[in-house]
Protein backbone atom coordinates (compact mmCIF):
# COMPACT_ATOMS: atom_id res chain seq x y z
CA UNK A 1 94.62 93.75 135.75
CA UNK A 2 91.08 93.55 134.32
CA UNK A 3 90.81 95.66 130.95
CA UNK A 4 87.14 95.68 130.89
CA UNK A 5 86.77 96.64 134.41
CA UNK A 6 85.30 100.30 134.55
CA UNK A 7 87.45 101.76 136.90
CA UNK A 8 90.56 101.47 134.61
CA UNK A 9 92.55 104.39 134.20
CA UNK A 10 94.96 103.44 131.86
CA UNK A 11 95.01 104.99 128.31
CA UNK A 12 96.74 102.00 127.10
CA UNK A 13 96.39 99.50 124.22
CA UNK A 14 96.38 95.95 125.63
CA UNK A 15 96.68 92.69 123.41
CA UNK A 16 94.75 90.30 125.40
CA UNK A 17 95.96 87.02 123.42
CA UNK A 18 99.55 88.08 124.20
CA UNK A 19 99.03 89.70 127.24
CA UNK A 20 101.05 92.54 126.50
CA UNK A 21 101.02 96.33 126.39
CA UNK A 22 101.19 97.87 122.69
CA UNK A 23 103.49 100.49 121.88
CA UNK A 24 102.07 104.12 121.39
CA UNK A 25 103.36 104.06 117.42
CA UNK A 26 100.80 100.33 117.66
CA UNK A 27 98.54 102.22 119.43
CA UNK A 28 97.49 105.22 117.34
CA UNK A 29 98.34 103.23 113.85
CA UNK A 30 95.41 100.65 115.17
CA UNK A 31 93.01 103.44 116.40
CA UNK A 32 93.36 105.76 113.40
CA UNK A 33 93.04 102.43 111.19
CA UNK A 34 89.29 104.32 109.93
CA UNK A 35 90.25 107.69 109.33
CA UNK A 36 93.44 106.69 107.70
CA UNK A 37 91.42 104.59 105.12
CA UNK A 38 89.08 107.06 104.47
CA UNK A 39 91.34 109.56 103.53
CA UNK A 40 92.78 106.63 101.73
CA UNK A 41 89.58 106.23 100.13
CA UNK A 42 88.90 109.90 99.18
CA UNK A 43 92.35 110.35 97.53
CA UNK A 44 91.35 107.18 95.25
CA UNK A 45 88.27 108.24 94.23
CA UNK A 46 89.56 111.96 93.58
CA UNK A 47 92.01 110.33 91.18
CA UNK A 48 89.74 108.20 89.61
CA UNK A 49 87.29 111.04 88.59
CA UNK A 50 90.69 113.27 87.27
CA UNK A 51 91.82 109.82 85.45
CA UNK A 52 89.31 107.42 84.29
CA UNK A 53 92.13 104.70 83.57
CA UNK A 54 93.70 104.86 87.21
CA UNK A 55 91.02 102.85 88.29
CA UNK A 56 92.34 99.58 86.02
CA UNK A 57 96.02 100.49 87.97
CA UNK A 58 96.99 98.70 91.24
CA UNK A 59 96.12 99.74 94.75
CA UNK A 60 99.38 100.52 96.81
CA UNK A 61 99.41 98.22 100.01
CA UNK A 62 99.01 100.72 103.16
CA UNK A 63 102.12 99.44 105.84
CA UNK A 64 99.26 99.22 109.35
CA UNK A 65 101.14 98.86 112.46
CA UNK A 66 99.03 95.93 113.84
CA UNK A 67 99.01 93.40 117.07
CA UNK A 68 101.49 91.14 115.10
CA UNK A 69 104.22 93.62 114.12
CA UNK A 70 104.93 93.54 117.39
CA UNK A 71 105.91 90.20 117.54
CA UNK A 72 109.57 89.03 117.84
CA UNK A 73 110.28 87.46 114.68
CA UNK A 74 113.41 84.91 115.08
CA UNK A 75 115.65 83.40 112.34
CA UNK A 76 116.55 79.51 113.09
CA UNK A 77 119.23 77.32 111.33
CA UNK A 78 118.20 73.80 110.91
CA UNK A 79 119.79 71.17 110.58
CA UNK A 80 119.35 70.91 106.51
CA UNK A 81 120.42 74.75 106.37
CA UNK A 82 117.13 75.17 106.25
CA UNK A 83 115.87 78.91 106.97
CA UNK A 84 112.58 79.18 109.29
CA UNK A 85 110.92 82.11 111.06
CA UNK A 86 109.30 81.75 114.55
CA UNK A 87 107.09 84.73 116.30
CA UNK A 88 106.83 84.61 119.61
């Protein structure tokens, strides 16, 4: 299947690198990425104009469902009991 061709009917979210279909949760997370941030955006600057010193206070990370949290992350044992993490 061709995802730039225009006849494409599919309302999909395709990872071309992996070749895979996203899931809807991936889907909507990664096309309401811009609208999430602004609103993101708004709430920070509304608090920084009610509180002049939350401005000096860390930024909470925002949890993005994104291409690689779909990956399969697996644990190997090594040989040294050694602990490494493959995505595939």
């Amino acid at each position: 299947m061709n995802p730039f061709d225009e006849d494409v009917a599919d309302t999909k979210l395709y990872c071309i690198s992996a070749g895979q279909v996203m899931s809807d949760d991936i889907k909507d997370g990664v096309l309401s990425h811009l609208s999430q941030g602004e609103s993101c955006y708004n709430a920070f600057k509304d608090e920084c104009l009610t509180d002049p010193t939350h401005f000096e206070k860390p930024i909470s990370k925002l949890k993005w469902k994104t291409f690689p949290s779909a990956m399969i992350t697996t644990k190997l044992t090594v040989k040294d009991k050694k602990l490494s993490s493959l995505k595939e």
